[in-house]
Protein backbone atom coordinates (compact mmCIF):
# COMPACT_ATOMS: atom_id res chain seq x y z
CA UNK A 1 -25.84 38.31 77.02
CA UNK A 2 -24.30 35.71 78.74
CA UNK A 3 -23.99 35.03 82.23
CA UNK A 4 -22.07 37.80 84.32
CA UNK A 5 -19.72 36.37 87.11
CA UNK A 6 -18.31 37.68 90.40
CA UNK A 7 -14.87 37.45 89.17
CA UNK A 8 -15.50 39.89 86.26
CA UNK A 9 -16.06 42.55 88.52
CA UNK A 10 -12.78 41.77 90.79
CA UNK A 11 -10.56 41.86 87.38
CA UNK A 12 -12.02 45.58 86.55
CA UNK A 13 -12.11 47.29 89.89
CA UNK A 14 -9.99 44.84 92.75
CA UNK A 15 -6.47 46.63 91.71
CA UNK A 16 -8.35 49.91 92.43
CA UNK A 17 -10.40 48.48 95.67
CA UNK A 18 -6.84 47.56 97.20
CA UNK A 19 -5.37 51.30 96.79
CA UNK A 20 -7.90 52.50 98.85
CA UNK A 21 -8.94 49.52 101.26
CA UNK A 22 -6.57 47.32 103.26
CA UNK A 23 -7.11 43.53 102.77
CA UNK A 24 -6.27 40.22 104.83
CA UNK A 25 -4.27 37.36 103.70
CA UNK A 26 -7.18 35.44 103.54
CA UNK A 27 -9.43 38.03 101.53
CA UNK A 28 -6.18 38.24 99.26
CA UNK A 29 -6.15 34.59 98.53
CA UNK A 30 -10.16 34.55 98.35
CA UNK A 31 -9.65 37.42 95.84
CA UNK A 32 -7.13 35.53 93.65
CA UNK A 33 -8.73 31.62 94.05
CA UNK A 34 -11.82 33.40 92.34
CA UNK A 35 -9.96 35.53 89.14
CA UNK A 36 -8.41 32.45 88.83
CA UNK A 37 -11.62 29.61 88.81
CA UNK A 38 -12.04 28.18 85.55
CA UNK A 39 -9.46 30.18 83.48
CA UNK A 40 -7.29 27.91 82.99
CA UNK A 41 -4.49 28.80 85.12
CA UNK A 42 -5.17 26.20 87.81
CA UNK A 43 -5.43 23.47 84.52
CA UNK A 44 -7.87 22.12 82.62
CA UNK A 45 -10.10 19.47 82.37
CA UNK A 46 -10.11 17.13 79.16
CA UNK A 47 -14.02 15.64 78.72
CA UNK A 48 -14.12 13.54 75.58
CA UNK A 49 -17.42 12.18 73.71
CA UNK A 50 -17.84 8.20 74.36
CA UNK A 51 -19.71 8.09 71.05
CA UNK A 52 -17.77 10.37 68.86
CA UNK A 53 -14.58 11.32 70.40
CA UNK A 54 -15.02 14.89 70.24
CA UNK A 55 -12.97 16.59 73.23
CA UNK A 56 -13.53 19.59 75.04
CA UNK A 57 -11.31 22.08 77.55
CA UNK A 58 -12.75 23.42 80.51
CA UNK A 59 -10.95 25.06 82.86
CA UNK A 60 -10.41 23.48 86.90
CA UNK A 61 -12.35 25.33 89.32
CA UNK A 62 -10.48 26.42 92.78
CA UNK A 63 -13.35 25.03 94.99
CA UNK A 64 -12.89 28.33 97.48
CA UNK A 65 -15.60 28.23 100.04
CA UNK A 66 -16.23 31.86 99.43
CA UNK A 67 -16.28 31.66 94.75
CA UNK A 68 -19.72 31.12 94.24
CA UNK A 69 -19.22 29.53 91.09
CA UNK A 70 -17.87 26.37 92.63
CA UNK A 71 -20.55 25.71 95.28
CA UNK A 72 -23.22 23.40 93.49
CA UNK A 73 -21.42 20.58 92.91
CA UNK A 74 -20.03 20.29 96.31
CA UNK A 75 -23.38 21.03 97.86
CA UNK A 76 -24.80 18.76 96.07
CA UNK A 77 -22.50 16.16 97.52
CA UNK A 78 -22.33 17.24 100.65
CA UNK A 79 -26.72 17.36 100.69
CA UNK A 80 -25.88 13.33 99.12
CA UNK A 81 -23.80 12.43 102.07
CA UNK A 82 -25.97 14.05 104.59
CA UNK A 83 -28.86 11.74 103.26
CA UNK A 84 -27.61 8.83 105.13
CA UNK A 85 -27.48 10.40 108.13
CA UNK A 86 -30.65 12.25 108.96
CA UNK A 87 -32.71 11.76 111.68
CA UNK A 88 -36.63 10.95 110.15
CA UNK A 89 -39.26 12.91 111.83
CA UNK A 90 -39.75 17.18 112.85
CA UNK A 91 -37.05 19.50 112.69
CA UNK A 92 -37.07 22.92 114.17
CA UNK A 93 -35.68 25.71 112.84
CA UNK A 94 -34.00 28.29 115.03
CA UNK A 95 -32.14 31.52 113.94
CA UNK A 96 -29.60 33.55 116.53
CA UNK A 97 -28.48 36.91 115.59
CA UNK A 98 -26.06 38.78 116.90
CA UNK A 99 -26.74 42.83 117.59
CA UNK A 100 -25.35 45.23 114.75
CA UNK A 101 -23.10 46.86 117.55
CA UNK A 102 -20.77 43.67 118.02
CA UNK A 103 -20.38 44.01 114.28
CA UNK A 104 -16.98 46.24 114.14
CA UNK A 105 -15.74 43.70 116.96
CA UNK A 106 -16.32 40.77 114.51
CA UNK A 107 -14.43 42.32 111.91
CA UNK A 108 -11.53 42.63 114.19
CA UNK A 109 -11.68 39.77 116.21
CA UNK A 110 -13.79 37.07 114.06
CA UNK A 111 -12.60 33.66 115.86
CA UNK A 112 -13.64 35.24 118.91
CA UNK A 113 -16.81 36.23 118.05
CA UNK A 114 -17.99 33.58 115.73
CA UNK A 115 -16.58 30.67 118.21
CA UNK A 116 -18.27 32.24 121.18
CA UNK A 117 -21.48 32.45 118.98
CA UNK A 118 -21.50 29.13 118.40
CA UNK A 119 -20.59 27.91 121.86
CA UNK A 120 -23.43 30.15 123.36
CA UNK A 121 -25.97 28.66 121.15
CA UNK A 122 -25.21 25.13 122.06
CA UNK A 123 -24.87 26.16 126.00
CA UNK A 124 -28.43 27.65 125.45
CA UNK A 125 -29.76 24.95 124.19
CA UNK A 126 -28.19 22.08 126.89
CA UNK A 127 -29.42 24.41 129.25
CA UNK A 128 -33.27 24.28 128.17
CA UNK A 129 -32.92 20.53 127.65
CA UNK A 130 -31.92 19.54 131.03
CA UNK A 131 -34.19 21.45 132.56
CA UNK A 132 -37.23 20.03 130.59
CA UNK A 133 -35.83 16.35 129.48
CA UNK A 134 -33.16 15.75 132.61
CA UNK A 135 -29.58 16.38 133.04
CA UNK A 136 -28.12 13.16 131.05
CA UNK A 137 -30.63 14.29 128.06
CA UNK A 138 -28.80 14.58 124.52
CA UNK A 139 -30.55 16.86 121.83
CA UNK A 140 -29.20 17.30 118.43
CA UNK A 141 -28.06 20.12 116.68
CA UNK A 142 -26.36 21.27 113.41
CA UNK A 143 -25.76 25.06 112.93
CA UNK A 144 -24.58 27.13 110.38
CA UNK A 145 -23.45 30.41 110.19
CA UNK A 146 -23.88 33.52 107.94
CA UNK A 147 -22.56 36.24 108.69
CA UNK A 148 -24.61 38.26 105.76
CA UNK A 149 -27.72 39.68 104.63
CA UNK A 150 -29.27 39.71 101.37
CA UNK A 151 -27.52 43.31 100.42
CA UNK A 152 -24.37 42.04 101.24
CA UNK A 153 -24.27 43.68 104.59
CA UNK A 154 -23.09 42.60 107.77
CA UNK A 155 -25.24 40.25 109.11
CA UNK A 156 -24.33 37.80 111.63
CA UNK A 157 -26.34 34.95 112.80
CA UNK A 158 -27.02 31.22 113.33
CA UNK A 159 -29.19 28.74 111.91
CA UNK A 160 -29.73 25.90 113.83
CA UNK A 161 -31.89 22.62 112.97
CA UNK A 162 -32.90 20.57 115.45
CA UNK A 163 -34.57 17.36 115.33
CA UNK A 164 -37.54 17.23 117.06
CA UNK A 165 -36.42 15.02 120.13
CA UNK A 166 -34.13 13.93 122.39
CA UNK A 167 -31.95 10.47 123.48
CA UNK A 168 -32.78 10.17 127.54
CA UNK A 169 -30.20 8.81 130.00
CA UNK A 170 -31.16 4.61 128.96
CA UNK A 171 -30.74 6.24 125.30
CA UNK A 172 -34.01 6.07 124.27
CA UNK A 173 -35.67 8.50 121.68
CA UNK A 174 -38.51 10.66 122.89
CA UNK A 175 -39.78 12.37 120.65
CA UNK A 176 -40.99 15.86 121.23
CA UNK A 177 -44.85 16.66 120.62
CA UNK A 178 -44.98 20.55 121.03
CA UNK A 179 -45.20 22.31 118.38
CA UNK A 180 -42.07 24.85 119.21
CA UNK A 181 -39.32 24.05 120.93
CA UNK A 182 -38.60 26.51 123.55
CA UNK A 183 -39.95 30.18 123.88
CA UNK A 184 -37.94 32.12 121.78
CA UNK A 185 -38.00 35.28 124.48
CA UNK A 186 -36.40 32.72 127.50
CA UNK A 187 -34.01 31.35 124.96
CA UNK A 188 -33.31 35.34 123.89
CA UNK A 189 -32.16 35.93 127.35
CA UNK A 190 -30.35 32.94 128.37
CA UNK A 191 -27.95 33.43 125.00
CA UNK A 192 -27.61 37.08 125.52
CA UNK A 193 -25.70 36.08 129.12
CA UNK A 194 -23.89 33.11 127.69
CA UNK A 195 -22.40 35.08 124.72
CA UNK A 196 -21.87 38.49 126.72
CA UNK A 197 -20.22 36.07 129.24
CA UNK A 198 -17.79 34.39 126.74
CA UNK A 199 -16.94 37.48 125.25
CA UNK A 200 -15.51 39.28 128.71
CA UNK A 201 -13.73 35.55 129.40
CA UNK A 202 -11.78 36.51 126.46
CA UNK A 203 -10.71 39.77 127.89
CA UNK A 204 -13.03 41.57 125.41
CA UNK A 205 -14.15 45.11 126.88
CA UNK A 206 -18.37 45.21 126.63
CA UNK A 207 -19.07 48.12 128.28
CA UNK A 208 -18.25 50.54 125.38
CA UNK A 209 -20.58 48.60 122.67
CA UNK A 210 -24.14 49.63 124.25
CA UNK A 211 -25.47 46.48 123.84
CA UNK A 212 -29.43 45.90 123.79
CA UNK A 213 -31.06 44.25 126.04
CA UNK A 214 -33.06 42.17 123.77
CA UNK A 215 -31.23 39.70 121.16
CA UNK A 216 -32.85 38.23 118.20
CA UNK A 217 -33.85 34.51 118.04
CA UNK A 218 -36.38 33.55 115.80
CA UNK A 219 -38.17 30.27 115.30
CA UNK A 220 -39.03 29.26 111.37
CA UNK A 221 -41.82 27.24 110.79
CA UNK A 222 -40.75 23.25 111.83
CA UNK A 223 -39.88 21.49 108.62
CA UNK A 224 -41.64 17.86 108.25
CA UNK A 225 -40.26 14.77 106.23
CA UNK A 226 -36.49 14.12 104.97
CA UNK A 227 -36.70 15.96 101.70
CA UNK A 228 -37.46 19.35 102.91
CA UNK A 229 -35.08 18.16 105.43
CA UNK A 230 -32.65 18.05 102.85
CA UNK A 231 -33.63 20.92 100.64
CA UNK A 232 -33.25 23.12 103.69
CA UNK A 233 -29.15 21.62 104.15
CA UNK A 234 -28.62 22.33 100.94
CA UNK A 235 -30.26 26.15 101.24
CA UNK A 236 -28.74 27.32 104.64
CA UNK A 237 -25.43 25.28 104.80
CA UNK A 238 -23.90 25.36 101.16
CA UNK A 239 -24.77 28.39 99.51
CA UNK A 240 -22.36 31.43 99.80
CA UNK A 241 -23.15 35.05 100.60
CA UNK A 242 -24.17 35.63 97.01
CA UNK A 243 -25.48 33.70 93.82
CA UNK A 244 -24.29 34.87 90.82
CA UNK A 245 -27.72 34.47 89.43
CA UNK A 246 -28.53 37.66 91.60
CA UNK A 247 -25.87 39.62 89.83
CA UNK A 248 -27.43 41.89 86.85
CA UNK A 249 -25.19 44.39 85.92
CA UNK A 250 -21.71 45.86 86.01
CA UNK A 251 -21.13 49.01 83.96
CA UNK A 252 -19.88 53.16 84.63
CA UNK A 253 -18.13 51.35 87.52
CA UNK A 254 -21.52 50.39 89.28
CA UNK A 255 -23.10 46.88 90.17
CA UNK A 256 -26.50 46.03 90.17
CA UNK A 257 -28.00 43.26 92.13
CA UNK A 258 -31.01 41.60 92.91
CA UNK A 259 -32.05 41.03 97.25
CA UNK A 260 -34.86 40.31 99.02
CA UNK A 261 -36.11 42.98 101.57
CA UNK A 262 -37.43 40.88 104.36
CA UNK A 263 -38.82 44.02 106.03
CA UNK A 264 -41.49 44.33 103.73
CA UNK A 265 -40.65 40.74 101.76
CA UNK A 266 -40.36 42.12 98.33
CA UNK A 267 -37.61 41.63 96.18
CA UNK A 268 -35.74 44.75 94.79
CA UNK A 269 -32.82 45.86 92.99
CA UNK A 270 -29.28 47.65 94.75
CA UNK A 271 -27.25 49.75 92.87
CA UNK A 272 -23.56 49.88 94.97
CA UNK A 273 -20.19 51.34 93.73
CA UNK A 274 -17.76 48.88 92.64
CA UNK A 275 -15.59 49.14 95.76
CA UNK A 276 -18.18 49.49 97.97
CA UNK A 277 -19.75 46.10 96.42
CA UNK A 278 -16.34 44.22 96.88
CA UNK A 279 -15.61 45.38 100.43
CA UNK A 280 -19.40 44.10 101.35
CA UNK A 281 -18.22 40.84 99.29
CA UNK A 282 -14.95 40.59 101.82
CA UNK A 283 -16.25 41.13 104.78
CA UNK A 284 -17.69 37.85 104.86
CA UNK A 285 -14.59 35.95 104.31
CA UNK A 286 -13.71 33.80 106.86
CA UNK A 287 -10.43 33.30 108.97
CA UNK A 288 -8.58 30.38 107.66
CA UNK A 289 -9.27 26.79 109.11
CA UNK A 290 -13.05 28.02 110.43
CA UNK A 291 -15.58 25.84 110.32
CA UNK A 292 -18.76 27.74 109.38
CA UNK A 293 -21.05 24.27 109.59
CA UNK A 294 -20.98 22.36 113.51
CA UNK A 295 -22.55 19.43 114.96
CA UNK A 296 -23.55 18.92 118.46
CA UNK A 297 -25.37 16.54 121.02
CA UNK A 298 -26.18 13.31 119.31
CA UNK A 299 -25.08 14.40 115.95
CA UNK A 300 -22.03 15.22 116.51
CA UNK A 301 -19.20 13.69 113.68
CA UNK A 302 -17.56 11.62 116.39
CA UNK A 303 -21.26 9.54 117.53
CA UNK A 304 -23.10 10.55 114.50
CA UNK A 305 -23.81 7.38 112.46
CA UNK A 306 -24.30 5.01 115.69
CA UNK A 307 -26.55 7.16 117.33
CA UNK A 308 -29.04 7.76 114.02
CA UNK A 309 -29.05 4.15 113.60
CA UNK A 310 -29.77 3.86 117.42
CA UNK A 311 -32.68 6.32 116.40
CA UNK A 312 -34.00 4.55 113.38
CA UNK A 313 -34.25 1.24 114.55
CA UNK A 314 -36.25 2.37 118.54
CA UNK A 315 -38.40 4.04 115.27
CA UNK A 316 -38.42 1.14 113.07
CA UNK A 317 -36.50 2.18 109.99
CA UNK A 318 -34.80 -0.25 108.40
CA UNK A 319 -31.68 1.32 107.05
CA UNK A 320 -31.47 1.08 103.56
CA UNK A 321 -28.68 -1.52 101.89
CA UNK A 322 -25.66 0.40 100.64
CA UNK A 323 -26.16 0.39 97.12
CA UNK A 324 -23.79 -0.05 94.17
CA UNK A 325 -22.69 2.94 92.46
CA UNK A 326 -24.10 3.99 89.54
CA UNK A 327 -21.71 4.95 86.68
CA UNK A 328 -20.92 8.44 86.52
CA UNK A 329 -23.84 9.70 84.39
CA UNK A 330 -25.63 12.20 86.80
CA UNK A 331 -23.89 15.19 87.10
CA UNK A 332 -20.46 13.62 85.85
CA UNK A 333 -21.63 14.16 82.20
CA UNK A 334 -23.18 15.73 79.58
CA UNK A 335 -24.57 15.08 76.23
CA UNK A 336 -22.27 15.73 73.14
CA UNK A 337 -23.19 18.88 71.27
CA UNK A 338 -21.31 17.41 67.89
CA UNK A 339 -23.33 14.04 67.59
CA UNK A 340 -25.96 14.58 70.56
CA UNK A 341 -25.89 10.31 70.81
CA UNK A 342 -22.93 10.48 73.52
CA UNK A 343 -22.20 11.44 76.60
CA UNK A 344 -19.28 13.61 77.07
CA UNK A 345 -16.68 11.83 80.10
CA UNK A 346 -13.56 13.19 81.80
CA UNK A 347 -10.73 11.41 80.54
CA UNK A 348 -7.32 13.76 81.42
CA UNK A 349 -6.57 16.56 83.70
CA UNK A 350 -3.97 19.18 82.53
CA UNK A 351 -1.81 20.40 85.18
CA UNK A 352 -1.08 24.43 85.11
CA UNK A 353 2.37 24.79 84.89
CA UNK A 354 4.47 26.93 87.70
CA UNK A 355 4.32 29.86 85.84
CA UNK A 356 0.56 30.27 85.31
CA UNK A 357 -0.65 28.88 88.59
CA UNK A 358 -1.70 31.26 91.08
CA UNK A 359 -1.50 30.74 95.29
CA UNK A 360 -4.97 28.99 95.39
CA UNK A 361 -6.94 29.49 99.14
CA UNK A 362 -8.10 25.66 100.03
CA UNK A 363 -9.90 26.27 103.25
């Protein structure tokens, strides 16, 4: 049996799903970019053997955010790119979550709530570093959200690394020696206000919502040297809400998936209804032009590359040489299945024609 995929679900049951559940623009375009990936319809790619000439058609891909079949080759160059810009040393690893009962809110009003997350995060986290490193202090921080949880339910929350220390006023790097960053119940509080606060600045009504008075923020274990550094990018900013790897069956108009109960840390098996599976899927679509992955303090995109360099030379790094690159090889190709000597290359790109190619989401 060969490899089941998201989008054979959405061709059985999605005309179904959409008589009895409203959808978005954006969670129609998600919806079509996916039944669309790789089927030709959005063109094909023409990969010929260097050795033997033997060609091959493989359909383009719509690189959606939210199809899950087009994620590891752009996380894997994304994790590439972020290799020349990480910090060496500690990183902590912070998680934020929001209560279930601003949930309904978020499916309402996402850019408020998922802007105001992030803002309150980084507020809460200025605030802790002036007060322990001085007002002109800069800490780093890149966070990431999810807004899911391993059953596909609403889940919404933040994970934040942060390198472990700090560029003073002169811009010097002090490193931090603790072993946590800052107590996770004062930091629980403080981003409780800030968020709450945010919220009623946008003229949203709390009262109703009988919020808890104790938020979630958790500190992971701190992750040492670049390559877990790295490996942990790749795990908590690229992947989307669900692998297809996890997906095991789809039959009598019922999915079955594989998830990871973190309350007792087992992993189990779901059985969902076919629209109840999709609407899970949707709800973690995202509003057009969002930007699910942020950068603050010293590595932020606009001071980024200076200030890392700043870093690595007060820690005596030399920065590597920018390298020549390598042919396309790794990745870019595959060996020929006809005379398994070659390497099979891209050499052509059909374009779909008008007819055949779907509105494709890009964002």
């Amino acid at each position: 049996m060969g490899t089941m995929h998201l989008s054979d679900i959405f061709t059985q049951a999605l005309d179904g799903y959409q008589q009895s559940y409203r959808m978005s623009l954006q969670q129609h375009r998600a919806c079509r970019s996916i039944l669309a990936c790789r089927t030709g319809k959005l063109g094909y790619q023409i990969w010929q053997c260097n050795h033997c000439a033997k060609q091959i058609r493989i359909g383009c891909s719509c690189r959606d955010r939210h199809c899950p079949r087009c994620q590891g080759k752009v996380t894997q160059e994304w994790v590439e790119k972020q290799s020349k810009q990480v910090v060496t040393g500690d990183y902590f690893h912070l998680v934020f979550t929001l209560p279930h009962e601003l949930n309904v809110l978020a499916q309402h009003q996402p850019n408020a709530v998922y802007a105001s997350l992030f803002k309150s995060v980084w507020q809460t986290m200025q605030k802790f570093t002036a007060k322990r490193y001085g007002r002109d202090s800069k800490l780093g921080m890149l966070s990431v959200l999810h807004t899911w949880g391993q059953n596909l339910g609403q889940h919404i929350h933040l994970h934040c690394l942060v390198p472990a220390g700090v560029l003073n006023r002169e811009q010097r790097w002090c490193v931090h020696k603790k072993r946590y960053l800052y107590p996770v119940k004062a930091l629980s509080a403080v981003f409780r206000g800030k968020m709450m606060a945010l919220l009623m600045d946008k003229g949203i009504d709390l009262n109703t919502l009988h919020l808890p008075e104790k938020w979630c923020v958790y500190a992971k274990q701190s992750l040492h040297g670049t390559k877990v550094v790295l490996r942990y990018l790749a795990r908590y900013t690229r992947k989307g809400m669900m692998a297809e790897s996890r997906l095991l069956s789809y039959s009598n108009d019922k999915v079955r998936f594989k998830y990871k109960d973190y309350r007792d840390n087992k992993h189990k098996v779901m059985t969902l209804e076919s629209h109840e599976f999709i609407r899970r899927y949707l709800l973690h679509v995202l509003p057009k032009g969002f930007m699910r992955i942020r950068y603050y303090g010293f590595l932020a995109n606009a001071c980024r590359q200076k200030k890392v360099a700043s870093i690595q030379k007060q820690q005596g790094i030399v920065p590597k040489e920018a390298e020549q690159e390598e042919p396309a090889t790794n990745g870019s190709t595959w060996p020929c299945s006809e005379c398994k000597l070659g390497h099979l290359m891209l050499s052509a790109i059909e374009l779909p024609t008008l007819r055949t190619m779907p509105f494709v989401n890009t964002t």
